[in-house]
PDB file of N, CA and C in Angstrom:
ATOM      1  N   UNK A   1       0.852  -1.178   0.000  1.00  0.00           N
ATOM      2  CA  UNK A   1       0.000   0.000   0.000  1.00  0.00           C
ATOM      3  C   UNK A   1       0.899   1.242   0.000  1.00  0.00           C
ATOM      4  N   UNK A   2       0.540   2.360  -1.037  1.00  0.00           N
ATOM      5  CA  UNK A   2       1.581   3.394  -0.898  1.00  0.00           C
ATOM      6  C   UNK A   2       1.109   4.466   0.342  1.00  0.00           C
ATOM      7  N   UNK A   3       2.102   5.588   0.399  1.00  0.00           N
ATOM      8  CA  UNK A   3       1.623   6.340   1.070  1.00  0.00           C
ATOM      9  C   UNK A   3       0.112   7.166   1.121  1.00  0.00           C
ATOM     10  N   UNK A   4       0.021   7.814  -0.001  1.00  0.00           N
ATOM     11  CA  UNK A   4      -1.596   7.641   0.252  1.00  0.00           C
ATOM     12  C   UNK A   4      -2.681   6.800   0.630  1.00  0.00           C
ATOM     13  N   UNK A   5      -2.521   6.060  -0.048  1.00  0.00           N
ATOM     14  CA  UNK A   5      -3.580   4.576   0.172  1.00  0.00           C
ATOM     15  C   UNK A   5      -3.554   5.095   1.973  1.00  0.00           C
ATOM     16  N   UNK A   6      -2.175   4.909   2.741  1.00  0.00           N
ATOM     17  CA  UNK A   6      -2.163   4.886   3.973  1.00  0.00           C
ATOM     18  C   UNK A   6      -2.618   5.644   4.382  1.00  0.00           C
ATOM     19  N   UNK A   7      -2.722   6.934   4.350  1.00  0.00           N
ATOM     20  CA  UNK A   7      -3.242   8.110   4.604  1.00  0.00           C
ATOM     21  C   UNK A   7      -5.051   8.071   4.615  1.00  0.00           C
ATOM     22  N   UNK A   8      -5.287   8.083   3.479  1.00  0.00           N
ATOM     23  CA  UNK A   8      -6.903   7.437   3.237  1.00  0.00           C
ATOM     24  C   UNK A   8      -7.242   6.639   4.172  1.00  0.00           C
ATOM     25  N   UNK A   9      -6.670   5.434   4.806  1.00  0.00           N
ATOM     26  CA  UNK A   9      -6.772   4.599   5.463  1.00  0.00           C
ATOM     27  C   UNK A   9      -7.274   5.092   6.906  1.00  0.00           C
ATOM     28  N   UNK A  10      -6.301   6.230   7.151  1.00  0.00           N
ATOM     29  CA  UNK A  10      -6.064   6.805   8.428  1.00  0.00           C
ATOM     30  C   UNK A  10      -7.013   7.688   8.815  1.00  0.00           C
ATOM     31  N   UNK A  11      -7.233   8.043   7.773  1.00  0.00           N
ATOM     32  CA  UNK A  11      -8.426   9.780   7.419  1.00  0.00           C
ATOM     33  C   UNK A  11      -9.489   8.719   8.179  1.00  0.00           C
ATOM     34  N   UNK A  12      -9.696   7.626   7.491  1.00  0.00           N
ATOM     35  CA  UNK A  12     -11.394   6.984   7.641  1.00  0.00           C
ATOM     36  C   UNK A  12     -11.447   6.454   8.622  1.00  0.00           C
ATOM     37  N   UNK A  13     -10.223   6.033   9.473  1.00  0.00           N
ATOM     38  CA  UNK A  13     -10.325   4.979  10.725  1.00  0.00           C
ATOM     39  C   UNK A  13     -10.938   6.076  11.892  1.00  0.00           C
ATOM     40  N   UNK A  14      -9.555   7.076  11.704  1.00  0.00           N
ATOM     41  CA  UNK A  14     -10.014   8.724  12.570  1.00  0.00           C
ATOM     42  C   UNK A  14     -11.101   9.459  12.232  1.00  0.00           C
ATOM     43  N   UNK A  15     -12.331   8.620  13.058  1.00  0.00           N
ATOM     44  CA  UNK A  15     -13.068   9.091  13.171  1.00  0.00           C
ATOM     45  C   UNK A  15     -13.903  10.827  13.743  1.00  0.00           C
ATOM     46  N   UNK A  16     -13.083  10.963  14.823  1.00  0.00           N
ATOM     47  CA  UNK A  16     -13.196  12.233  14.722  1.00  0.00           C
ATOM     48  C   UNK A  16     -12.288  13.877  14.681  1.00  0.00           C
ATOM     49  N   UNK A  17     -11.475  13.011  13.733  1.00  0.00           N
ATOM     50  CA  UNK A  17     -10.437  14.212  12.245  1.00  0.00           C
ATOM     51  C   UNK A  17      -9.508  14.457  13.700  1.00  0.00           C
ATOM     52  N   UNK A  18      -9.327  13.969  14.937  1.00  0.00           N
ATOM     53  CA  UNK A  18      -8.195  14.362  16.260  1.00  0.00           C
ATOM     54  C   UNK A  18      -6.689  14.338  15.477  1.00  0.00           C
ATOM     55  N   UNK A  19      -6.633  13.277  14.823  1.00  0.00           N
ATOM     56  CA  UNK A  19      -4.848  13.157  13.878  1.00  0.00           C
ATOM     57  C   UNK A  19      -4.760  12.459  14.705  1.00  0.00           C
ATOM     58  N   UNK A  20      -5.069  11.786  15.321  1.00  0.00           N
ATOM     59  CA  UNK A  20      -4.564  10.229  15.960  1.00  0.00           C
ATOM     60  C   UNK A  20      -5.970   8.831  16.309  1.00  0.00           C
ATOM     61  N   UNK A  21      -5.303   7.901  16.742  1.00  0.00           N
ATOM     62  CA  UNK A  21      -6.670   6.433  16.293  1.00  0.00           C
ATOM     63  C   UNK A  21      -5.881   6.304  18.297  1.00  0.00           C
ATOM     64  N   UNK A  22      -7.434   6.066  18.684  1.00  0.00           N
ATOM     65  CA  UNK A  22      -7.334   5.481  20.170  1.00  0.00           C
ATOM     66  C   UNK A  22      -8.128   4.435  20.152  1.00  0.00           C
ATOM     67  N   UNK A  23      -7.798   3.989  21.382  1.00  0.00           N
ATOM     68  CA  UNK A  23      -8.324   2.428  21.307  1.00  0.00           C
ATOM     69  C   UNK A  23     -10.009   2.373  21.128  1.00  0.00           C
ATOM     70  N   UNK A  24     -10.595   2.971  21.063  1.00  0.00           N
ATOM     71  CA  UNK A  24     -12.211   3.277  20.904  1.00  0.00           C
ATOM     72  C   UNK A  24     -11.999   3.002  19.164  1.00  0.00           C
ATOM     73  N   UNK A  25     -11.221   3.635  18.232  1.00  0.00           N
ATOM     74  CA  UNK A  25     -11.395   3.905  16.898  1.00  0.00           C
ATOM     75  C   UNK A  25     -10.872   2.808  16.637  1.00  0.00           C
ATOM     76  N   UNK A  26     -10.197   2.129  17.057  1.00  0.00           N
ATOM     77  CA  UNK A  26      -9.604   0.693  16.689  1.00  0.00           C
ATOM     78  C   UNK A  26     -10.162  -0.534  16.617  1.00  0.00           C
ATOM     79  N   UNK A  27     -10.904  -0.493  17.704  1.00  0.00           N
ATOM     80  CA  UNK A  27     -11.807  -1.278  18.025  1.00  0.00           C
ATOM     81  C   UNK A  27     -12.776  -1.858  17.346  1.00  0.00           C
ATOM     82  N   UNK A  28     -13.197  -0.247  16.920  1.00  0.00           N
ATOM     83  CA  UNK A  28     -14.415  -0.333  15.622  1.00  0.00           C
ATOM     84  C   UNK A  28     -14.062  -0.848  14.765  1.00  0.00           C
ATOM     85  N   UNK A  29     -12.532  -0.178  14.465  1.00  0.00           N
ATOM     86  CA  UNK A  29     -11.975  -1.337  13.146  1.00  0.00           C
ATOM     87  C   UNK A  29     -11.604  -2.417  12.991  1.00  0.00           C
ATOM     88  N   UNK A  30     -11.376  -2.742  14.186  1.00  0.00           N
ATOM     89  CA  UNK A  30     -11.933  -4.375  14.492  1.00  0.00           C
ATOM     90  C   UNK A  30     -13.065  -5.306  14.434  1.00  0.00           C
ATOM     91  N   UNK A  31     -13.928  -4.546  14.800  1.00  0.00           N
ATOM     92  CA  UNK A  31     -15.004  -5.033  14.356  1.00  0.00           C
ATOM     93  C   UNK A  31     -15.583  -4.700  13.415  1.00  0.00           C
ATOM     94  N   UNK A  32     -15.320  -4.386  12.714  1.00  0.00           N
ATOM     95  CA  UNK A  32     -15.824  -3.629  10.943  1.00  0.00           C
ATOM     96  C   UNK A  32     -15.512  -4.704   9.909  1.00  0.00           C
ATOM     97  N   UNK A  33     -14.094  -5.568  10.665  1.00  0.00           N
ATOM     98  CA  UNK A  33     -13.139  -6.689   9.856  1.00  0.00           C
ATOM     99  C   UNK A  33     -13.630  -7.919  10.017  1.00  0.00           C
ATOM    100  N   UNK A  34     -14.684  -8.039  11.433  1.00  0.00           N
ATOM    101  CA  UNK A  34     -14.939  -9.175  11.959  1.00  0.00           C
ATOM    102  C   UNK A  34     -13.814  -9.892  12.705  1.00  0.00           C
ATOM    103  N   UNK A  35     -13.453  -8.514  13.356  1.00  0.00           N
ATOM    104  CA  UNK A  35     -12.648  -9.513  14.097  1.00  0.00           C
ATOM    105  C   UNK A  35     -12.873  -9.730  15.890  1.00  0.00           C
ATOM    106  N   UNK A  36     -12.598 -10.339  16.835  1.00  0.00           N
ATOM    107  CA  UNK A  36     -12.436  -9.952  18.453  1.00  0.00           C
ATOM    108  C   UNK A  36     -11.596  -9.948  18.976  1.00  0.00           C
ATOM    109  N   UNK A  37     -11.512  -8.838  19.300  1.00  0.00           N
ATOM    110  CA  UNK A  37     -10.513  -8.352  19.715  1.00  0.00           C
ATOM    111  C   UNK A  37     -10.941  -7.868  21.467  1.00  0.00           C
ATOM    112  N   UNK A  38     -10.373  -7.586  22.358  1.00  0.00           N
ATOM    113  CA  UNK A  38     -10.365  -6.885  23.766  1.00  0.00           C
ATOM    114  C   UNK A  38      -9.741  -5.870  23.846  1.00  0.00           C
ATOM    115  N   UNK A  39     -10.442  -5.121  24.981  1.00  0.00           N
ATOM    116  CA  UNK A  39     -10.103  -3.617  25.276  1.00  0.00           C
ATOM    117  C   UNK A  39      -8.469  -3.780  25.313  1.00  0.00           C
ATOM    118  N   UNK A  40      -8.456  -4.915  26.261  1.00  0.00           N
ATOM    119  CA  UNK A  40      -6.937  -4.641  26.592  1.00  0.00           C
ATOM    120  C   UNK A  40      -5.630  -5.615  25.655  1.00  0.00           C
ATOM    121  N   UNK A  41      -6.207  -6.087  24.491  1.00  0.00           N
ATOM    122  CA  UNK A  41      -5.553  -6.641  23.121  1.00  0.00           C
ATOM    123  C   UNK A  41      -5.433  -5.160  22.333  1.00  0.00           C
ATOM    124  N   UNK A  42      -6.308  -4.410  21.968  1.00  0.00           N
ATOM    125  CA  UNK A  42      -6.150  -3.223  21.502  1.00  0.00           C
ATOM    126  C   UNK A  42      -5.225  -2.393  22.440  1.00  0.00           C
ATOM    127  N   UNK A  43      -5.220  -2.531  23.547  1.00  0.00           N
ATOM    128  CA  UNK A  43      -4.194  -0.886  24.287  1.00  0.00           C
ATOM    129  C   UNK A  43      -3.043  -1.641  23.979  1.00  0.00           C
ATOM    130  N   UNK A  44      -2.918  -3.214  23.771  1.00  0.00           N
ATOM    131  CA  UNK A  44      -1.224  -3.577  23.708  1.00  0.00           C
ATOM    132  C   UNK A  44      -1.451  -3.513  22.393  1.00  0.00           C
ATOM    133  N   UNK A  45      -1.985  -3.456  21.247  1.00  0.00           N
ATOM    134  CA  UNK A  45      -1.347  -3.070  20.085  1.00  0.00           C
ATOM    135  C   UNK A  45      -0.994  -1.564  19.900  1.00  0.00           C
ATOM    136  N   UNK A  46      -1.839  -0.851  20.807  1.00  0.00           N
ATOM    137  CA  UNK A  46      -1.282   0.330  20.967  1.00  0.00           C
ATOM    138  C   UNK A  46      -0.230   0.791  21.469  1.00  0.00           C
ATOM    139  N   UNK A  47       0.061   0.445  22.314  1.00  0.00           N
ATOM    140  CA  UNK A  47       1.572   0.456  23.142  1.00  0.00           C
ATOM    141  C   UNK A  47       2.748  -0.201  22.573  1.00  0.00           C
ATOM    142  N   UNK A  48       2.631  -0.993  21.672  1.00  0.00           N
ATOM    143  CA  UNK A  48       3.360  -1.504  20.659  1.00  0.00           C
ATOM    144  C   UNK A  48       3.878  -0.765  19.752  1.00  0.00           C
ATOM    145  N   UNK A  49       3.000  -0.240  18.710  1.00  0.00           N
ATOM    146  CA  UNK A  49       2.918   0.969  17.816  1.00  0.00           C
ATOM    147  C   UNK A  49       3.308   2.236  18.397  1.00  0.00           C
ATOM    148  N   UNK A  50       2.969   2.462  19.577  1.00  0.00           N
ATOM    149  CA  UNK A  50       2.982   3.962  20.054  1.00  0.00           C
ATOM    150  C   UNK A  50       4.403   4.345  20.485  1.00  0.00           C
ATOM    151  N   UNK A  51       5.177   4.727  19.391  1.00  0.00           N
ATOM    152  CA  UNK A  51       6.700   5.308  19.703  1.00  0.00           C
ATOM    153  C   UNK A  51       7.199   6.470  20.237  1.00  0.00           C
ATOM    154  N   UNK A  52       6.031   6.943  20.218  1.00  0.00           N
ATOM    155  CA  UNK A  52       6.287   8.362  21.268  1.00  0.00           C
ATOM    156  C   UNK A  52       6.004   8.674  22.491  1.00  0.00           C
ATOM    157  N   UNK A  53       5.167   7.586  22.656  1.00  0.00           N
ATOM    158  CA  UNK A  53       4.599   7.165  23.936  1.00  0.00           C
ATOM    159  C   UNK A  53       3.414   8.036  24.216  1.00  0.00           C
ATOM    160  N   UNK A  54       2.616   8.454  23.678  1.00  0.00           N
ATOM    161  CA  UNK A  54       1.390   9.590  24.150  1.00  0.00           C
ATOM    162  C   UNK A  54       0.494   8.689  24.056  1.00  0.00           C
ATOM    163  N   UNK A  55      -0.020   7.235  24.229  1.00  0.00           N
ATOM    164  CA  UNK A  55      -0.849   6.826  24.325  1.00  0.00           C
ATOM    165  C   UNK A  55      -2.050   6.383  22.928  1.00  0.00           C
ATOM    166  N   UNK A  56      -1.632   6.767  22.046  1.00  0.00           N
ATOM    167  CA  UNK A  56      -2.338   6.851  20.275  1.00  0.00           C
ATOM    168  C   UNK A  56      -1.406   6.749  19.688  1.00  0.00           C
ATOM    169  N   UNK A  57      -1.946   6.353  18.655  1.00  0.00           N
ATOM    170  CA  UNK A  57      -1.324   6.168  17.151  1.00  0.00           C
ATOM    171  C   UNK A  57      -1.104   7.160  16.316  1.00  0.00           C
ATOM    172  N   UNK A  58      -0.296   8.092  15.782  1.00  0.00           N
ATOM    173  CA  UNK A  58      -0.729   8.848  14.765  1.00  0.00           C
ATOM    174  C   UNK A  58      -0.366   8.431  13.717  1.00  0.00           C
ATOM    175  N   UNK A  59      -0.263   9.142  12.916  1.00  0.00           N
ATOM    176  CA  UNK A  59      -0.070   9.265  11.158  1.00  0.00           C
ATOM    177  C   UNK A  59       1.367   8.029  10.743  1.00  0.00           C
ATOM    178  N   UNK A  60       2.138   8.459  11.128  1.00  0.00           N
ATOM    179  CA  UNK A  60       3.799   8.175  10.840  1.00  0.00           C
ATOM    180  C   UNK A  60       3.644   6.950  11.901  1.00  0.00           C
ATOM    181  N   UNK A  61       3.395   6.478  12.951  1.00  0.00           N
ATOM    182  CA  UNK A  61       3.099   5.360  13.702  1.00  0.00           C
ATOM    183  C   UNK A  61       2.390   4.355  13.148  1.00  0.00           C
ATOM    184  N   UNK A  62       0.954   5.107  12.601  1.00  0.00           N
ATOM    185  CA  UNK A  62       0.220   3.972  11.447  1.00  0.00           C
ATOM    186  C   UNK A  62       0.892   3.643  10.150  1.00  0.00           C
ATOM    187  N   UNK A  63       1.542   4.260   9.617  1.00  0.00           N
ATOM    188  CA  UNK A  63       2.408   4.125   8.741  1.00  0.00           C
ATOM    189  C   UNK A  63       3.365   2.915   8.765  1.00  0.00           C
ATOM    190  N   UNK A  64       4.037   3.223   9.890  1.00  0.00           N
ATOM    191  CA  UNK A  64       5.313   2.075  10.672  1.00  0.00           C
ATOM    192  C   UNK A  64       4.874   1.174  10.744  1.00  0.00           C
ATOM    193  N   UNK A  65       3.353   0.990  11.461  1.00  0.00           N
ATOM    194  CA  UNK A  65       3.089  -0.332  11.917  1.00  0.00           C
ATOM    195  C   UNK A  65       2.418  -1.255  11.067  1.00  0.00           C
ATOM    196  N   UNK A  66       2.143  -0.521   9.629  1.00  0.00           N
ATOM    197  CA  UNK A  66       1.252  -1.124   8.559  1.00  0.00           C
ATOM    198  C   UNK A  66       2.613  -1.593   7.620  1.00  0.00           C
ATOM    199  N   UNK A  67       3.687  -1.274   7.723  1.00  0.00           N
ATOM    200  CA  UNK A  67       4.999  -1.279   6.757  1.00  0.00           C
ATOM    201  C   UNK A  67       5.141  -2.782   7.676  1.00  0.00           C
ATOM    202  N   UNK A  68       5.169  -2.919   8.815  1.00  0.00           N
ATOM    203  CA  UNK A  68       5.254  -3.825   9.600  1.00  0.00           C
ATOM    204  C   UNK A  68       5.103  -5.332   9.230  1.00  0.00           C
ATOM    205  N   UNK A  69       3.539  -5.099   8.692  1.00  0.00           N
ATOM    206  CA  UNK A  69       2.319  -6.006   9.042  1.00  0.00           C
ATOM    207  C   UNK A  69       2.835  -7.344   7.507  1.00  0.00           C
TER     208      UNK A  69
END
């Protein structure tokens, strides 16, 4: 996926336009995929991803962690 694609990706997950995905917006996208996931399976993929440590994902983090995947 190029950088846009990623971006697009990000725009639609961030639900409300903040510039970062918290575990509430993740969630959803978890279940949007069909997947189950837990509150606290989502905060450790967050804390995983989260290189700056503020608790969310942003832009360049979703980026990293989708280059990852």
């Amino acid at each position: 996926m190029d950088a846009q694609s990623l971006e697009e990706v990000f725009s639609h997950i961030d639900v409300d336009n903040s510039g970062f995905l918290d575990a509430e917006e993740l969630i959803k996208l978890m279940q949007d995929a069909d997947l189950d996931v837990s509150l606290d399976e989502v905060k450790a993929m967050i804390k995983m991803a989260d290189t700056n440590g503020d608790g969310v994902i942003d832009l360049k983090e979703f980026k990293q962690l989708m280059g990852n995947l």
